[in-house]
PDB file of N, CA and C in Angstrom:
ATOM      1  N   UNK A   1    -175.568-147.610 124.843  1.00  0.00           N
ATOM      2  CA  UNK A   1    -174.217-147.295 124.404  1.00  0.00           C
ATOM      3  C   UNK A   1    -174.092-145.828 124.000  1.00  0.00           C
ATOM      4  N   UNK A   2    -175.104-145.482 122.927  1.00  0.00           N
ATOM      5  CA  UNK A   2    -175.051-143.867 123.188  1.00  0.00           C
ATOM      6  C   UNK A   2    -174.962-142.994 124.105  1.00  0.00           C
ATOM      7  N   UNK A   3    -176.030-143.274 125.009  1.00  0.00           N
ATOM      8  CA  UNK A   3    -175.684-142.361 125.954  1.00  0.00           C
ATOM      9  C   UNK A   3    -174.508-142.435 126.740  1.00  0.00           C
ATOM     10  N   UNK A   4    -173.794-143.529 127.079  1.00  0.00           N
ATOM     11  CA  UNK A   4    -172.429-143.449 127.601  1.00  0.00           C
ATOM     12  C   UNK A   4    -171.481-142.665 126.720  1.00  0.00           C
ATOM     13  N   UNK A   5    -171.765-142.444 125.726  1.00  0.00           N
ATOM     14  CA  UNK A   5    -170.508-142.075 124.576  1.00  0.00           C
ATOM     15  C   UNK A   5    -171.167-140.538 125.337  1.00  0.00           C
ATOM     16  N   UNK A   6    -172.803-140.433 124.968  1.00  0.00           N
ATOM     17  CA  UNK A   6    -172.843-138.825 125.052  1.00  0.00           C
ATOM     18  C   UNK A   6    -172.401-138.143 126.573  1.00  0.00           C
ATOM     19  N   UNK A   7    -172.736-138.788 127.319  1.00  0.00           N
ATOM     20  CA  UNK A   7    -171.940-138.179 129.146  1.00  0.00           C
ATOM     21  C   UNK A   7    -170.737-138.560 129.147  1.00  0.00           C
ATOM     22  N   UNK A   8    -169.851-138.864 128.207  1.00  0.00           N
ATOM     23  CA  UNK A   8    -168.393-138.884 128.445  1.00  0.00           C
ATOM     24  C   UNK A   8    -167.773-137.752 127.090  1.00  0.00           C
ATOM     25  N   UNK A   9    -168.792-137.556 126.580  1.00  0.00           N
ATOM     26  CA  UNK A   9    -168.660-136.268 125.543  1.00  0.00           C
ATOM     27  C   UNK A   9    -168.438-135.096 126.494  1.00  0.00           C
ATOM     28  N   UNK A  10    -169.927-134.621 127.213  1.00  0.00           N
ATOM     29  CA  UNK A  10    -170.399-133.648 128.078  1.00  0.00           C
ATOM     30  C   UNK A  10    -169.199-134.026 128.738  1.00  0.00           C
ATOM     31  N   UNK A  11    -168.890-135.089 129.964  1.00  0.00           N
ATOM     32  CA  UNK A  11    -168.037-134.440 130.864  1.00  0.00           C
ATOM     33  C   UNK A  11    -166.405-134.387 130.542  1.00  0.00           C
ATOM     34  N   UNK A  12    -165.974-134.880 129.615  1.00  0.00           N
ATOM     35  CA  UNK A  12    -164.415-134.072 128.650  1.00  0.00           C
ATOM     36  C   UNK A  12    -164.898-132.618 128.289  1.00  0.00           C
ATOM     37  N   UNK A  13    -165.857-132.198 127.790  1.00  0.00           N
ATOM     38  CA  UNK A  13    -166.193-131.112 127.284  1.00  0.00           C
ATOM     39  C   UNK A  13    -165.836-130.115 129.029  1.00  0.00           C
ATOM     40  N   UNK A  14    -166.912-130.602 129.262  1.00  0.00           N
ATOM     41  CA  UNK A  14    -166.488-129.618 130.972  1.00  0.00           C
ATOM     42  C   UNK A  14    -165.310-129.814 131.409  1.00  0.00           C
ATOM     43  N   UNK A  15    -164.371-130.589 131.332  1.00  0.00           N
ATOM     44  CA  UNK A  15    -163.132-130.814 131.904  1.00  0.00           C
ATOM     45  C   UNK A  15    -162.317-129.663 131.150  1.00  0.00           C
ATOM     46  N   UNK A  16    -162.620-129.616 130.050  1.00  0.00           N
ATOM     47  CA  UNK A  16    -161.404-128.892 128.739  1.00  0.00           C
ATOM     48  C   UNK A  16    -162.226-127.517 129.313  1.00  0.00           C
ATOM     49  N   UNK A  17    -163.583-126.578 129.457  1.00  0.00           N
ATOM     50  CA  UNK A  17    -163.959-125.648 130.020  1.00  0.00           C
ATOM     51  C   UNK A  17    -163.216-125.272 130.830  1.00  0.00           C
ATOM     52  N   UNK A  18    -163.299-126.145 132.121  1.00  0.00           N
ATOM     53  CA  UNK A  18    -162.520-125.397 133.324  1.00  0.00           C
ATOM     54  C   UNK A  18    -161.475-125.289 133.042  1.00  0.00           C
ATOM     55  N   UNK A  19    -160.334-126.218 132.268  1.00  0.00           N
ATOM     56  CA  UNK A  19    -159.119-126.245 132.122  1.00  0.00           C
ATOM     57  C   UNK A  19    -158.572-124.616 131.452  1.00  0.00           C
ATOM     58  N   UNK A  20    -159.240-124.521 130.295  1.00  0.00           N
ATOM     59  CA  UNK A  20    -158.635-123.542 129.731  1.00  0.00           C
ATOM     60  C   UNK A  20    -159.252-121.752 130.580  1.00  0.00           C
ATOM     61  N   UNK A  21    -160.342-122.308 131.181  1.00  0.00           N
ATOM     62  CA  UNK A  21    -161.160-121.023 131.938  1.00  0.00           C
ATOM     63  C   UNK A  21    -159.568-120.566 133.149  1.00  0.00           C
ATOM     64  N   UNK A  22    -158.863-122.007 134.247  1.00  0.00           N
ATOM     65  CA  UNK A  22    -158.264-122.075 134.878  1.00  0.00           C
ATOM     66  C   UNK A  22    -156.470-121.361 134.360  1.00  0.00           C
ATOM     67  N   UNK A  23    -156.507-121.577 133.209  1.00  0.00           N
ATOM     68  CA  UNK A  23    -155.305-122.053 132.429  1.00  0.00           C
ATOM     69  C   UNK A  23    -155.376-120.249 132.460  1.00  0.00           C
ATOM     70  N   UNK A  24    -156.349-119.833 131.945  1.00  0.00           N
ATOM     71  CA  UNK A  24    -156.294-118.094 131.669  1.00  0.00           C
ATOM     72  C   UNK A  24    -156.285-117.329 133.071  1.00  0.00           C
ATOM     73  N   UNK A  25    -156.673-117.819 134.161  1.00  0.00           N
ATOM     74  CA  UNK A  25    -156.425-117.063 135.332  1.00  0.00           C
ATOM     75  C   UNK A  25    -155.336-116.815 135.652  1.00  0.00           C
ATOM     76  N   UNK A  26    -154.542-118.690 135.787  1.00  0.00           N
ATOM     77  CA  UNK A  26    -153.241-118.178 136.142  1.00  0.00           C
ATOM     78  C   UNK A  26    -152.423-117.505 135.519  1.00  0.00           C
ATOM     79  N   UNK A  27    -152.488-117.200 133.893  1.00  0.00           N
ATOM     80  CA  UNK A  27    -152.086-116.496 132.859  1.00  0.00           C
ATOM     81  C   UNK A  27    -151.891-114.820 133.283  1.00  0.00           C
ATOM     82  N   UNK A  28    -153.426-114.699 133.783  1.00  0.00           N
ATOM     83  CA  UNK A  28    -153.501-113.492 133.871  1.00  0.00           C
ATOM     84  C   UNK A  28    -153.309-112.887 134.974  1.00  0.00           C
ATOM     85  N   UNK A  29    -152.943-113.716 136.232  1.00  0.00           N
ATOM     86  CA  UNK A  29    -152.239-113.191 137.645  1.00  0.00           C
ATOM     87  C   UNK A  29    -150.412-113.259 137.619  1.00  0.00           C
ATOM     88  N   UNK A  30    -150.094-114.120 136.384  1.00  0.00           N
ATOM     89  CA  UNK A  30    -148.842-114.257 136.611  1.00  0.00           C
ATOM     90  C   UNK A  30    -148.673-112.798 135.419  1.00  0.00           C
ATOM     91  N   UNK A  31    -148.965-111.814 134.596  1.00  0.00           N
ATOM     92  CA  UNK A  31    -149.136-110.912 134.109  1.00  0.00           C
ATOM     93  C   UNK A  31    -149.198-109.777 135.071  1.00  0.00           C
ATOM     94  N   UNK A  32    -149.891-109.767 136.133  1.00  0.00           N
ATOM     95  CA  UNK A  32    -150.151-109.129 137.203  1.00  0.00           C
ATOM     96  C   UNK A  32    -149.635-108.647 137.561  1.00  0.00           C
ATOM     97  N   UNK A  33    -148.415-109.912 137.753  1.00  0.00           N
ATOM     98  CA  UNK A  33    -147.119-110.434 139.159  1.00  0.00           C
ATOM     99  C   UNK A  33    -146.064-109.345 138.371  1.00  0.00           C
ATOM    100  N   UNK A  34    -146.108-109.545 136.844  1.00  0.00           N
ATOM    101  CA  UNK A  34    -144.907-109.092 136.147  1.00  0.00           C
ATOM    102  C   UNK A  34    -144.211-110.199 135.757  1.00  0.00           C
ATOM    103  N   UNK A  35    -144.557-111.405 135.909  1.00  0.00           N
ATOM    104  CA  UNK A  35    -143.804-112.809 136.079  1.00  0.00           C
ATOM    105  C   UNK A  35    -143.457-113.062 134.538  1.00  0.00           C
ATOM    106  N   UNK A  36    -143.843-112.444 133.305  1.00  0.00           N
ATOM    107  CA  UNK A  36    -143.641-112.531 131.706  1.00  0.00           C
ATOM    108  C   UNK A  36    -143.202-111.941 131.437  1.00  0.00           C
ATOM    109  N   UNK A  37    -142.808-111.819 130.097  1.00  0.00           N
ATOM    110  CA  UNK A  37    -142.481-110.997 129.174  1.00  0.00           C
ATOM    111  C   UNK A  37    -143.237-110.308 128.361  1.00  0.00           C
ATOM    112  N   UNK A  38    -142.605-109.396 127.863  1.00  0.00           N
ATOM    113  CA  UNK A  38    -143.607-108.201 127.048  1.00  0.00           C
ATOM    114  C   UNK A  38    -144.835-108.418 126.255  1.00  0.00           C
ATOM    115  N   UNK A  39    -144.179-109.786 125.046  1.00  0.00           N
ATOM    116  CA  UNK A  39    -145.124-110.482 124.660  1.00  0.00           C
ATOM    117  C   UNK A  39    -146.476-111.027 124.685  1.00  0.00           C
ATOM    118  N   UNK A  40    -146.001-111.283 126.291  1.00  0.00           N
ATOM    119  CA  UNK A  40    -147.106-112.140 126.797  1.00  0.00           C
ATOM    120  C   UNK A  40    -148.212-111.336 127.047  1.00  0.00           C
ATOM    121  N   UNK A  41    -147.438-110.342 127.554  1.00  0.00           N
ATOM    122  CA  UNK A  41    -148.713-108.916 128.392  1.00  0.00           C
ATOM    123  C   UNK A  41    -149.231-108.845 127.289  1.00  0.00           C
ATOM    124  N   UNK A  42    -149.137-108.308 125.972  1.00  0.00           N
ATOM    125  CA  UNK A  42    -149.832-107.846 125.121  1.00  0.00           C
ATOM    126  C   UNK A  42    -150.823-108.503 124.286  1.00  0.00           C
ATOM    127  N   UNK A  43    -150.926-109.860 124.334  1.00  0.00           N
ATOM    128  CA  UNK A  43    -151.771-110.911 124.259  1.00  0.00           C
ATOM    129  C   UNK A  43    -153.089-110.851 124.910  1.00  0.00           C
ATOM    130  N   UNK A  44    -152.538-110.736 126.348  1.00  0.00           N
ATOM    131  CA  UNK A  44    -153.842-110.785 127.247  1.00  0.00           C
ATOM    132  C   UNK A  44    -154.094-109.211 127.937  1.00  0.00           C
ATOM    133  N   UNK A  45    -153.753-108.496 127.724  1.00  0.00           N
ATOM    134  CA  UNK A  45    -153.697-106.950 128.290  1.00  0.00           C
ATOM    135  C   UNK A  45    -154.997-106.559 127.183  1.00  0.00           C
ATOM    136  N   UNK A  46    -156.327-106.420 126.826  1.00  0.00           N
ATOM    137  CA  UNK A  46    -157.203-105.852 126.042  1.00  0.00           C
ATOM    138  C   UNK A  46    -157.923-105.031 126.730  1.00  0.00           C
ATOM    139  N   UNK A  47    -158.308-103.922 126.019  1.00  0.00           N
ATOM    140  CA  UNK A  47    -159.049-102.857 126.807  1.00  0.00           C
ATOM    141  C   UNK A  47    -160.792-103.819 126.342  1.00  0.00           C
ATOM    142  N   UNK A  48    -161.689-102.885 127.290  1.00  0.00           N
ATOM    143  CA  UNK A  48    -162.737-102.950 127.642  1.00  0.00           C
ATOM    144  C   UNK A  48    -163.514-103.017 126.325  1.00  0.00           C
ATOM    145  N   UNK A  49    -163.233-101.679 125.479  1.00  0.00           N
ATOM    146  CA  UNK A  49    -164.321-101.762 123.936  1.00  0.00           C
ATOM    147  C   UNK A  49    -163.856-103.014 122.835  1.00  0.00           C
ATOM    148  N   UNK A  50    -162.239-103.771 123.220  1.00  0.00           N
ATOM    149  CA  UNK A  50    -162.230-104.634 122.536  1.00  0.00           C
ATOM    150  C   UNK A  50    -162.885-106.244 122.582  1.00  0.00           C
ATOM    151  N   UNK A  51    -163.053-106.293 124.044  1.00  0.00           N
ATOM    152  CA  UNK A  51    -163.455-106.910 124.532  1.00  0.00           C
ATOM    153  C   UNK A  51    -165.667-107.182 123.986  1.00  0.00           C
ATOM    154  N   UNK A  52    -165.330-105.579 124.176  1.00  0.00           N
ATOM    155  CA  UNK A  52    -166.824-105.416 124.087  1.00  0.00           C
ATOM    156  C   UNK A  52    -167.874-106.260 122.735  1.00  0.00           C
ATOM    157  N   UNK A  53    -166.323-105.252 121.602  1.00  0.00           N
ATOM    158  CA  UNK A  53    -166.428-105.710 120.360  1.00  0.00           C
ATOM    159  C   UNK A  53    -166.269-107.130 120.171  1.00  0.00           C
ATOM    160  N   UNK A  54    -165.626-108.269 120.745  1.00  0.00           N
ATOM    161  CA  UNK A  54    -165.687-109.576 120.486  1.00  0.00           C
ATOM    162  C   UNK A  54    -167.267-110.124 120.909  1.00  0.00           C
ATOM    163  N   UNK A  55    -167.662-109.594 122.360  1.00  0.00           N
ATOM    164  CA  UNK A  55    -168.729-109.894 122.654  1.00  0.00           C
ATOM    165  C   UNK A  55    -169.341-109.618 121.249  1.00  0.00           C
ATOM    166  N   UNK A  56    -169.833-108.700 120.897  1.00  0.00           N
ATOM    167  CA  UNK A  56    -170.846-108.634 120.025  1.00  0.00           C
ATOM    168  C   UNK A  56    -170.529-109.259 118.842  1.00  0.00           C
ATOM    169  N   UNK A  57    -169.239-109.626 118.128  1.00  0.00           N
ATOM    170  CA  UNK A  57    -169.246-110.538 116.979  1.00  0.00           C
ATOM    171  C   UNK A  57    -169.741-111.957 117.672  1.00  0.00           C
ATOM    172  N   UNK A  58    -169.859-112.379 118.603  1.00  0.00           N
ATOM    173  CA  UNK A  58    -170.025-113.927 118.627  1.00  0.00           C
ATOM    174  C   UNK A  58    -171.931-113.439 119.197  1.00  0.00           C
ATOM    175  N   UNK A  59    -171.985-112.655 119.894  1.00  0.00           N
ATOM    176  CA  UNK A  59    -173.559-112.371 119.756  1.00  0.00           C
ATOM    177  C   UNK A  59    -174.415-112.117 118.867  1.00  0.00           C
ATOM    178  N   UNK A  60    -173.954-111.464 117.189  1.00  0.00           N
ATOM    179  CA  UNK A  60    -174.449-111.692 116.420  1.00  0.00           C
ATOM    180  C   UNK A  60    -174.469-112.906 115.255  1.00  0.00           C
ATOM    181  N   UNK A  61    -173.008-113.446 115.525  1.00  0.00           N
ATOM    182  CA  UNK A  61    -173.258-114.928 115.100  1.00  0.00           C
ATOM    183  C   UNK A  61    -173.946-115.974 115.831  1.00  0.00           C
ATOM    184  N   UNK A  62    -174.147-115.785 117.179  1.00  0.00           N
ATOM    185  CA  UNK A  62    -174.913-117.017 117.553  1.00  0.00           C
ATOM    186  C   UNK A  62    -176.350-116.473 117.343  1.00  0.00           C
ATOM    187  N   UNK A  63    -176.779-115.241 117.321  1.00  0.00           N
ATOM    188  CA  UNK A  63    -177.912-115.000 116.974  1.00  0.00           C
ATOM    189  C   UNK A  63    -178.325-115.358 115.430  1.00  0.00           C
ATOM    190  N   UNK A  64    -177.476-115.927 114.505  1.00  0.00           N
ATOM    191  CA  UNK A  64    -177.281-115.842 113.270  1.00  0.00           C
ATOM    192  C   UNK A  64    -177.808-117.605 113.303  1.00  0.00           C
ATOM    193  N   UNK A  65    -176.805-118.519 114.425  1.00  0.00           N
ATOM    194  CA  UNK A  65    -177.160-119.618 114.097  1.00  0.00           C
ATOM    195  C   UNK A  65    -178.286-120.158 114.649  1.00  0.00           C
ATOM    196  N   UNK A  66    -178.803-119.399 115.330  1.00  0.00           N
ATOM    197  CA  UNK A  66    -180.037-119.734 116.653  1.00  0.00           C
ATOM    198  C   UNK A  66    -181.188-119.086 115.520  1.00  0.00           C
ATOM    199  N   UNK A  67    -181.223-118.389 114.794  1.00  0.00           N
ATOM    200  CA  UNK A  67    -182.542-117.803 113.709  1.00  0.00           C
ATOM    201  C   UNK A  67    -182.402-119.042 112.905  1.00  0.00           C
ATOM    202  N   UNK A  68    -181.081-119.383 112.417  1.00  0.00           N
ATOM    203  CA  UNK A  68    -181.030-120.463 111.320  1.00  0.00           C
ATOM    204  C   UNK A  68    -181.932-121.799 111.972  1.00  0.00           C
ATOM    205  N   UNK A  69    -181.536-122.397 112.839  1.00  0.00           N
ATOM    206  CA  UNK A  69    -181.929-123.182 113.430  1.00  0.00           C
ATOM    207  C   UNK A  69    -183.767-123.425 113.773  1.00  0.00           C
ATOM    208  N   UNK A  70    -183.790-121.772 114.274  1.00  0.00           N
ATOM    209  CA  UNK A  70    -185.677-121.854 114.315  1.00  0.00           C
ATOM    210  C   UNK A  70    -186.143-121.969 113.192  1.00  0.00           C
ATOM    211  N   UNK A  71    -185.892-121.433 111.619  1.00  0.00           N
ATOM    212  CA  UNK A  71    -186.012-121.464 110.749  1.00  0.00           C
ATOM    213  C   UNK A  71    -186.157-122.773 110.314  1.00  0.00           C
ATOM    214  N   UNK A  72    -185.701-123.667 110.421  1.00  0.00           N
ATOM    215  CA  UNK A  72    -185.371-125.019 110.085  1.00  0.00           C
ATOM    216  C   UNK A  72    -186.166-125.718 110.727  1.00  0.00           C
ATOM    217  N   UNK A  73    -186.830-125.418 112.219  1.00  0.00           N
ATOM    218  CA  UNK A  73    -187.605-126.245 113.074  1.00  0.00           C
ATOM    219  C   UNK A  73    -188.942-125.753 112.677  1.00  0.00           C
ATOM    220  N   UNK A  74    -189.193-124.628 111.894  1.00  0.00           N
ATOM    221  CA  UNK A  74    -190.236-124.145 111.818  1.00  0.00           C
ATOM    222  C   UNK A  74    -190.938-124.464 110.638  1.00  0.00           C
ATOM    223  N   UNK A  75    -189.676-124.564 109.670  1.00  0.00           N
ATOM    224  CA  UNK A  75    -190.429-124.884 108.214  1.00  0.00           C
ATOM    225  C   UNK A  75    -190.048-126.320 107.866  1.00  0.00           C
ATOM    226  N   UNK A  76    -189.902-127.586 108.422  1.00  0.00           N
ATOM    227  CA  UNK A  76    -189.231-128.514 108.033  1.00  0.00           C
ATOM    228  C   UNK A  76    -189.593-129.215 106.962  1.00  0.00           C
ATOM    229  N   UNK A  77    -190.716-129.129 106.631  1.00  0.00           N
ATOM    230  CA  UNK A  77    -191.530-129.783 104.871  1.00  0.00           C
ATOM    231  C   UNK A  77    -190.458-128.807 104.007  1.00  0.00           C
ATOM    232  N   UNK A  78    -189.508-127.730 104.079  1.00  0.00           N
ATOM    233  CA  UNK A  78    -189.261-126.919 103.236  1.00  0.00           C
ATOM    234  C   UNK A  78    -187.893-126.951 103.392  1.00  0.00           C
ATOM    235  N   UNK A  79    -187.154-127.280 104.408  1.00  0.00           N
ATOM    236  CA  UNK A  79    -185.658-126.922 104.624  1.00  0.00           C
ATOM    237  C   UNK A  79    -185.483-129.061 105.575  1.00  0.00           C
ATOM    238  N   UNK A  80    -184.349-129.447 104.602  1.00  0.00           N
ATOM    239  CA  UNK A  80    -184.114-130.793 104.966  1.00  0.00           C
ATOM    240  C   UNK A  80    -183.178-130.441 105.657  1.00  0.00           C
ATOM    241  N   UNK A  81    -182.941-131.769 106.389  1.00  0.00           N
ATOM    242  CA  UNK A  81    -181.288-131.425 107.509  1.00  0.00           C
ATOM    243  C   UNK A  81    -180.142-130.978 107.002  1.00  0.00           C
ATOM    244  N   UNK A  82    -179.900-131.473 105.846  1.00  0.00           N
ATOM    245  CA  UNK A  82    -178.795-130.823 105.150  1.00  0.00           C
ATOM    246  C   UNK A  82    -179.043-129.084 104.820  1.00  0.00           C
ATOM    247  N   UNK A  83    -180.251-128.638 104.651  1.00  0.00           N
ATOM    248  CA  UNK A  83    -180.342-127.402 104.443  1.00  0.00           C
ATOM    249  C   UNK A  83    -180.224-126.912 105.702  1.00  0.00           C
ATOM    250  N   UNK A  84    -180.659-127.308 106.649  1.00  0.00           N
ATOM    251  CA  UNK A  84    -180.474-126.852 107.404  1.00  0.00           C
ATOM    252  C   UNK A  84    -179.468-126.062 108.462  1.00  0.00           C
ATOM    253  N   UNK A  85    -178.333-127.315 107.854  1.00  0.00           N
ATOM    254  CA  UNK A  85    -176.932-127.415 108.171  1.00  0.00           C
ATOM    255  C   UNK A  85    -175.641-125.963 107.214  1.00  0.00           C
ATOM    256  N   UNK A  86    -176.736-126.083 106.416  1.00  0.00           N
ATOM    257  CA  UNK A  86    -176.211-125.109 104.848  1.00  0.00           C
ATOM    258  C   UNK A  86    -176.761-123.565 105.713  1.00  0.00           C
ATOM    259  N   UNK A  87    -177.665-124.061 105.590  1.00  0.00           N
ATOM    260  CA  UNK A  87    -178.382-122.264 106.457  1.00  0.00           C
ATOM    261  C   UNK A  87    -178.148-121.667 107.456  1.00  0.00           C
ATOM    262  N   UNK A  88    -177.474-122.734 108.838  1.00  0.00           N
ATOM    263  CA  UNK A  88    -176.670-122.353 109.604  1.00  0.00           C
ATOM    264  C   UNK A  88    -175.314-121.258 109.246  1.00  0.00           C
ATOM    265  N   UNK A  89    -174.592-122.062 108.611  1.00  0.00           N
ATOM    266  CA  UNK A  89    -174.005-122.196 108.152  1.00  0.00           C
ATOM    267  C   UNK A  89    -173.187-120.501 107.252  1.00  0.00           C
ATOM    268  N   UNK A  90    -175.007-120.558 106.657  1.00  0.00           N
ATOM    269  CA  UNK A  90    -174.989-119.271 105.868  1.00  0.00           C
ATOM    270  C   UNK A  90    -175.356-118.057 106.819  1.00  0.00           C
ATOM    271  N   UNK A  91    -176.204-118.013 107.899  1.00  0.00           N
ATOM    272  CA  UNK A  91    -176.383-117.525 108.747  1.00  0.00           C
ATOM    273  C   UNK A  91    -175.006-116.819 109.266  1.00  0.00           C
ATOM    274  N   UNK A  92    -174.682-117.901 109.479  1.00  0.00           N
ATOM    275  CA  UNK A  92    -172.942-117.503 110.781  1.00  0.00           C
ATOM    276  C   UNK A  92    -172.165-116.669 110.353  1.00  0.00           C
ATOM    277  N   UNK A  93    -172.156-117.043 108.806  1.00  0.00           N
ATOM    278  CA  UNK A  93    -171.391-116.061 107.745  1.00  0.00           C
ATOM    279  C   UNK A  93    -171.714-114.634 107.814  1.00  0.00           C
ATOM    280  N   UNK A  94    -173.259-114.486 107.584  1.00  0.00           N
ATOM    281  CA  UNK A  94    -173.560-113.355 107.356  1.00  0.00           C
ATOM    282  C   UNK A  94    -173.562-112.583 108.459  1.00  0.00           C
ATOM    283  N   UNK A  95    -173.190-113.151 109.878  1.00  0.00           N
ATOM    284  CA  UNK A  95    -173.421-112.759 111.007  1.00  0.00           C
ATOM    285  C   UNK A  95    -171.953-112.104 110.991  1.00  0.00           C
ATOM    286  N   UNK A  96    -170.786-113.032 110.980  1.00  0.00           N
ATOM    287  CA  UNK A  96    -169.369-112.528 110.620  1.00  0.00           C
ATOM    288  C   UNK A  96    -169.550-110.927 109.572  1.00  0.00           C
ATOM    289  N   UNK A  97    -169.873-110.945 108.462  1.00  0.00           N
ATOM    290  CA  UNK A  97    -170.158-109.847 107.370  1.00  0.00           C
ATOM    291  C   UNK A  97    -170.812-108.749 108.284  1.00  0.00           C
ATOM    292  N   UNK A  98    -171.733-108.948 109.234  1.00  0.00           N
ATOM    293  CA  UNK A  98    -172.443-107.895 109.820  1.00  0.00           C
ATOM    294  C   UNK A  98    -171.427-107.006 110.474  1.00  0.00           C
ATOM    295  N   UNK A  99    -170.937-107.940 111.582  1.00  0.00           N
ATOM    296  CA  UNK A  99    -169.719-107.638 112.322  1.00  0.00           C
ATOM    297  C   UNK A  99    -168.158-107.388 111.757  1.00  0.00           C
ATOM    298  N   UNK A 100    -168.028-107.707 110.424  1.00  0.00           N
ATOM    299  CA  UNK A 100    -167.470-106.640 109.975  1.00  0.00           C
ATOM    300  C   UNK A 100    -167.488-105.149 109.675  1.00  0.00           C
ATOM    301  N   UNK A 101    -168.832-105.202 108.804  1.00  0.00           N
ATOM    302  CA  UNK A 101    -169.059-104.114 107.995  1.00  0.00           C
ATOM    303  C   UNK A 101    -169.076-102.554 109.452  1.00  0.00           C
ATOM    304  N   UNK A 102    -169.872-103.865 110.978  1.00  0.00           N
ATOM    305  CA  UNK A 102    -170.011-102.452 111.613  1.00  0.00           C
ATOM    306  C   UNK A 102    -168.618-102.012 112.132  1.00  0.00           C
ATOM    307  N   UNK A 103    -167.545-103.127 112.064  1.00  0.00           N
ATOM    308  CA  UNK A 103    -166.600-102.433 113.235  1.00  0.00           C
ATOM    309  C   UNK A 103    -165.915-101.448 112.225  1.00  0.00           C
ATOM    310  N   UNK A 104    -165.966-101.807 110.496  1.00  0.00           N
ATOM    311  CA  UNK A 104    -165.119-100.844 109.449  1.00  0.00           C
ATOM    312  C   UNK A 104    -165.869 -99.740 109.758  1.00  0.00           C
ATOM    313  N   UNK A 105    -167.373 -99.414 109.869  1.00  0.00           N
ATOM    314  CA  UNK A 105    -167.524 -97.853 109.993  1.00  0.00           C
ATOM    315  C   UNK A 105    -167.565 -97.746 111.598  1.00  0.00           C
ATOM    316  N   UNK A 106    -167.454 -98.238 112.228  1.00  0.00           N
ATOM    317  CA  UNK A 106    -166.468 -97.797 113.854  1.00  0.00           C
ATOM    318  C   UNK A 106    -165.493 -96.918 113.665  1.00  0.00           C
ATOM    319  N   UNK A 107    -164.589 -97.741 113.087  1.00  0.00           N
ATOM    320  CA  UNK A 107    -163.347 -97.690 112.819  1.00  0.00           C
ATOM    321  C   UNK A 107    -162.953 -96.416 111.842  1.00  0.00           C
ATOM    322  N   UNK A 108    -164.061 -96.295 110.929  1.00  0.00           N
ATOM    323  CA  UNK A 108    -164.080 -94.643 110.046  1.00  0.00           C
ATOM    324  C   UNK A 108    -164.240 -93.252 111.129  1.00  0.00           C
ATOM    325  N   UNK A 109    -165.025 -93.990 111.642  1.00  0.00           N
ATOM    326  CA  UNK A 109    -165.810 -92.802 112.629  1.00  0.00           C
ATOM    327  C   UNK A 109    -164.997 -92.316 113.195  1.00  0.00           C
ATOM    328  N   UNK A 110    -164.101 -93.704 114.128  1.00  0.00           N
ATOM    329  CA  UNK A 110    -162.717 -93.027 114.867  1.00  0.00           C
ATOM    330  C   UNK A 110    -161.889 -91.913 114.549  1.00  0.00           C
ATOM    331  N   UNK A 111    -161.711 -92.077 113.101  1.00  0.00           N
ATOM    332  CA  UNK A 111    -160.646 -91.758 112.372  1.00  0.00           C
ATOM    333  C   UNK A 111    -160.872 -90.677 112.124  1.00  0.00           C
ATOM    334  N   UNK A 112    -162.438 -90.239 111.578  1.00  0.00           N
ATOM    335  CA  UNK A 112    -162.427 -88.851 111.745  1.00  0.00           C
ATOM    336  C   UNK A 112    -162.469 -87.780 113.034  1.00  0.00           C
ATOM    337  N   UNK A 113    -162.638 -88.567 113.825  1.00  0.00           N
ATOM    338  CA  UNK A 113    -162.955 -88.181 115.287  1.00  0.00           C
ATOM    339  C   UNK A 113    -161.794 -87.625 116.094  1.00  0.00           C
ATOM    340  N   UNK A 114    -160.507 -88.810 115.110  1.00  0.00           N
ATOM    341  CA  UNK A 114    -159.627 -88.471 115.984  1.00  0.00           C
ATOM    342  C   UNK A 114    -158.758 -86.931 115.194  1.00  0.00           C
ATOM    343  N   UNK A 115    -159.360 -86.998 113.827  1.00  0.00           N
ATOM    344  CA  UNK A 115    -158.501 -86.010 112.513  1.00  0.00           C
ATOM    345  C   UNK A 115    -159.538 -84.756 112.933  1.00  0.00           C
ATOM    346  N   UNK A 116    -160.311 -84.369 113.459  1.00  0.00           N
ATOM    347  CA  UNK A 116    -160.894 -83.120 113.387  1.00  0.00           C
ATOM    348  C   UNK A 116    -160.239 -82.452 114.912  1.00  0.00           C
TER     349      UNK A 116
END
């Protein structure tokens, strides 16, 4: 019975993937076309370093929950599932905090960059 629950997990999960992967193409050819409004363009219109910058907030949070995780497999006499879950947890956070702190001095740097 589990495993039926879990391959009908997995394949909704892949269904909702392609859907919304599909859902953003046509989004972004009917943008293309001119087929929207202003609104819309500016939603999905992102330059390259912003882009860049999302990459790296979710690369240092999954690197945040993937340390948490070895951590937990590594010391398990020391960290219970619930800690484990906590340390994730705390991880992801601090991964978010990282990726703040760097894009605020990005974002300084700019500023003087752009004032001199």
């Amino acid at each position: 019975m589990a495993n039926a629950l879990q391959m009908a997990v997995v394949f909704f999960a892949i269904v909702a993937i392609f859907k919304i992967i599909s859902d953003t193409i046509v989004r972004k050819r009917l943008i293309d076309k001119g087929m929207v409004d202003e609104k819309i363009k500016f939603l999905y219109n992102g330059s390259a370093k912003a882009k860049a910058l999302a990459n790296l907030k979710w690369g240092i949070v999954l690197i945040g929950i993937g340390l948490a995780a070895l951590l937990s497999y590594i010391f398990p006499d020391f960290i219970s599932e619930g800690g484990a879950v906590g340390l994730i947890f705390i991880f992801a956070g601090a991964g978010f905090l990282i990726y703040y702190f760097l894009l605020s001095r990005i974002a300084r740097e700019e500023e003087k960059g752009s004032a001199d």
